[in-house]
C-alpha atoms as a PDB file:
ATOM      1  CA  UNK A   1       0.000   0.000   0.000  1.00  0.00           C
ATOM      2  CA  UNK A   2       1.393   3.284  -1.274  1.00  0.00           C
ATOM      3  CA  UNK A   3       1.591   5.943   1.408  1.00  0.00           C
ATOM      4  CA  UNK A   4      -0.260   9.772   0.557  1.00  0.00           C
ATOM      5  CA  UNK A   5       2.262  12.383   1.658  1.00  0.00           C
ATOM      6  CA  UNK A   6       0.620  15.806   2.540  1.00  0.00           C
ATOM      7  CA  UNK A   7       2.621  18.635   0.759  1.00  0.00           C
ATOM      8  CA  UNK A   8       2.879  22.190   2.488  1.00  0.00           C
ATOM      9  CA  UNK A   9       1.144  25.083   1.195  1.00  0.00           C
ATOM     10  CA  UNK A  10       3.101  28.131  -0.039  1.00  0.00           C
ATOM     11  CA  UNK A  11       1.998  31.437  -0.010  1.00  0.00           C
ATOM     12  CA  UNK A  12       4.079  34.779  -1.353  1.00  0.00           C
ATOM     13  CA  UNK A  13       3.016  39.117  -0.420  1.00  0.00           C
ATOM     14  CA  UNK A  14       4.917  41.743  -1.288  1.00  0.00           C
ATOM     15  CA  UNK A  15       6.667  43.706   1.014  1.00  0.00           C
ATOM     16  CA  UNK A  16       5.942  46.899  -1.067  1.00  0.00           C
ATOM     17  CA  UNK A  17       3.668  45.987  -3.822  1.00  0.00           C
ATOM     18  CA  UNK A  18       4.605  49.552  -5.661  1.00  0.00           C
ATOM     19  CA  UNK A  19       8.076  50.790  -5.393  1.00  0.00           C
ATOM     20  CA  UNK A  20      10.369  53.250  -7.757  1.00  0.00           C
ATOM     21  CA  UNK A  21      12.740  51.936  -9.036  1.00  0.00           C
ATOM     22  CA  UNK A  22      15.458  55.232  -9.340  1.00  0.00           C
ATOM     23  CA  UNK A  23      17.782  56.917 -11.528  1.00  0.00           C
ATOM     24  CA  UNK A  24      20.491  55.154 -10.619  1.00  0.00           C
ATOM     25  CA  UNK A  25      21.859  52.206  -8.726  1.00  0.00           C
ATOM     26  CA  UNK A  26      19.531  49.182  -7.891  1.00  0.00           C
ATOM     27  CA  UNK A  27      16.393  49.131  -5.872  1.00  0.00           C
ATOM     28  CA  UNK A  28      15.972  45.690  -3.902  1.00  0.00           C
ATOM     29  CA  UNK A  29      12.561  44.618  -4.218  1.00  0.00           C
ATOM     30  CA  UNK A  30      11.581  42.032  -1.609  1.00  0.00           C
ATOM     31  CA  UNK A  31       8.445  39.127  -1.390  1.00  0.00           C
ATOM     32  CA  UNK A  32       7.989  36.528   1.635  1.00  0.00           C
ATOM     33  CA  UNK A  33       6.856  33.112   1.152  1.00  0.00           C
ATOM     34  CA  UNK A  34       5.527  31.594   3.956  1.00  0.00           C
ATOM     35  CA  UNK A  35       5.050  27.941   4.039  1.00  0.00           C
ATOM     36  CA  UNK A  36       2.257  26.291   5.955  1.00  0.00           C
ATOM     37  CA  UNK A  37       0.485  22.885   6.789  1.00  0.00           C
ATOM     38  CA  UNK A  38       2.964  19.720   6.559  1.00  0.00           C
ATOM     39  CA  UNK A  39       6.352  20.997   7.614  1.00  0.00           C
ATOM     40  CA  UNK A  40       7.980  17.767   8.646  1.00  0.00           C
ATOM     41  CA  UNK A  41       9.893  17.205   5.250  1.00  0.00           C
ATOM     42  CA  UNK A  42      12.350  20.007   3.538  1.00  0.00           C
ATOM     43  CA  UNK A  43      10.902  20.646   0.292  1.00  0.00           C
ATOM     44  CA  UNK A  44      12.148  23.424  -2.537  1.00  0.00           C
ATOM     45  CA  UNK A  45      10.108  25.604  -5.010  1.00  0.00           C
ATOM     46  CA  UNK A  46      11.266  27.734  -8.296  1.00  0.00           C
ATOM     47  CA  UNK A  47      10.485  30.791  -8.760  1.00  0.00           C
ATOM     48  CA  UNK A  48      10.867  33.827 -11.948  1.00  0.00           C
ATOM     49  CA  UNK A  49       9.778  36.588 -12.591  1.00  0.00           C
ATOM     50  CA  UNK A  50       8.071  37.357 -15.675  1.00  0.00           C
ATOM     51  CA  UNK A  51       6.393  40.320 -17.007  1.00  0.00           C
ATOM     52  CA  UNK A  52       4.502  42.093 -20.185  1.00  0.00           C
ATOM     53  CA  UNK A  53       6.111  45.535 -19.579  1.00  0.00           C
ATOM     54  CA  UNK A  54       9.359  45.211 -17.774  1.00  0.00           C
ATOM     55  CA  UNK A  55      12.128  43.720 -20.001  1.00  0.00           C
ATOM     56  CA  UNK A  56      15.123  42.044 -18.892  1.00  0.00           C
ATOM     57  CA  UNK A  57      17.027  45.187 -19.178  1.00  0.00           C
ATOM     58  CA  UNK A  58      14.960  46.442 -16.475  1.00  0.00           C
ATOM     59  CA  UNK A  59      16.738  44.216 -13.478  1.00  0.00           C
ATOM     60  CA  UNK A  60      20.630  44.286 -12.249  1.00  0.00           C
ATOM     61  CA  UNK A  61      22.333  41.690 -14.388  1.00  0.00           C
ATOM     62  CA  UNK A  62      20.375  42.202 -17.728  1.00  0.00           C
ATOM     63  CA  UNK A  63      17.877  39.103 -16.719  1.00  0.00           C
ATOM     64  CA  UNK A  64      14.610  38.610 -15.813  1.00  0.00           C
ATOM     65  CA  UNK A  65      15.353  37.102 -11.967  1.00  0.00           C
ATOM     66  CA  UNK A  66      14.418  33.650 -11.033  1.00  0.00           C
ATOM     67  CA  UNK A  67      15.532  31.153  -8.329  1.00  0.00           C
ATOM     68  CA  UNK A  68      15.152  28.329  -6.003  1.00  0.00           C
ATOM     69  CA  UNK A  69      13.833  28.089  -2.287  1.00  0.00           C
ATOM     70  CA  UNK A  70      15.009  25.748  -0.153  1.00  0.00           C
ATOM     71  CA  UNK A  71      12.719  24.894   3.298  1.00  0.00           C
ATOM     72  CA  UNK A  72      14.412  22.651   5.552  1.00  0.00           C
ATOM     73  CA  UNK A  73      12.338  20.742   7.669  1.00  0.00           C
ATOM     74  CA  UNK A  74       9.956  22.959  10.387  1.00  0.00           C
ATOM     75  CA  UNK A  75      10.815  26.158   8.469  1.00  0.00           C
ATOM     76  CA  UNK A  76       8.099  28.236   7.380  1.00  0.00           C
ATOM     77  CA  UNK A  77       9.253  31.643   5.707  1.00  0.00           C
ATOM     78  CA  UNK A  78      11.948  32.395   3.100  1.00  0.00           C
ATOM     79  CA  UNK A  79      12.474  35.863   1.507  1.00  0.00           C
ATOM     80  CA  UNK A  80      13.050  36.681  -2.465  1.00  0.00           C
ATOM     81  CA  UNK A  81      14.916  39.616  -3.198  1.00  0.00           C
ATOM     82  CA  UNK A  82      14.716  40.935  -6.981  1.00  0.00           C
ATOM     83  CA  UNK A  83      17.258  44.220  -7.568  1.00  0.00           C
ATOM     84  CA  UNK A  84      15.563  46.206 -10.603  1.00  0.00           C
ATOM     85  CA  UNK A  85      17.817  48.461 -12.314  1.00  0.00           C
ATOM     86  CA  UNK A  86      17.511  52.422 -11.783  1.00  0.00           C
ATOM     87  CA  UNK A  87      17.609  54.400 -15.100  1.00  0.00           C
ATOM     88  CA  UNK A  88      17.087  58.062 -15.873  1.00  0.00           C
ATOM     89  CA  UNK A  89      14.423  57.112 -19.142  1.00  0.00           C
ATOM     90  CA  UNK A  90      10.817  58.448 -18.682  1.00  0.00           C
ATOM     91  CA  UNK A  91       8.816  55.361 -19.300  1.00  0.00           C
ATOM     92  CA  UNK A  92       5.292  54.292 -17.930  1.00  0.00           C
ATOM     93  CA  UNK A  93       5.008  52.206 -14.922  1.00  0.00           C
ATOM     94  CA  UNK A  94       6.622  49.035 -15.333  1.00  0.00           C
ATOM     95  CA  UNK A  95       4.968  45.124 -13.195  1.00  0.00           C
ATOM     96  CA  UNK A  96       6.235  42.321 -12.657  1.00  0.00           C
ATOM     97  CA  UNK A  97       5.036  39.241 -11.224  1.00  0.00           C
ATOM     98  CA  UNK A  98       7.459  36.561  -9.305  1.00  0.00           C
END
């Protein structure tokens, strides 16, 4: 008999849901997800970010971010930071989703 193995829940909020980004530099933009229900195994997710108006261009390394989370076991919160690029072009507001 096969055993069912409950997998945690993941959540992820903004800390800032609208930020600038700047003329210069790199703004960090940061997002919390918080794991929940079975917490007794480490388990990882993948994560990007992908968007209709920002462009790759748009972030520090000329990429559109993405990742991995690793939860060890019991651990319920990990934070993704995403630096976006400052710039001095006038441009309309630019989203992005992780």
């Amino acid at each position: 008999m096969a055993t069912t193995v409950t997998l945690p829940t993941l959540s992820i909020s903004a800390t800032h849901s609208r930020q600038n980004e700047g003329n210069a530099g790199n703004t960090a933009m940061t997002c919390t997800v918080t794991r929940s229900g079975n917490l007794n195994q480490s388990s990882s997710v993948s994560w990007a970010v992908s968007s209709s108006s920002a462009q790759a261009s748009d972030f520090v390394g000329m990429v559109l971010p993405s990742g991995v989370l690793h939860f060890a076991a019991h651990e319920t919160s990990k934070t993704i930071t995403v630096h976006v690029a400052g710039d001095t072009i006038v441009e309309n507001s630019e989203n992005f989703t992780v």
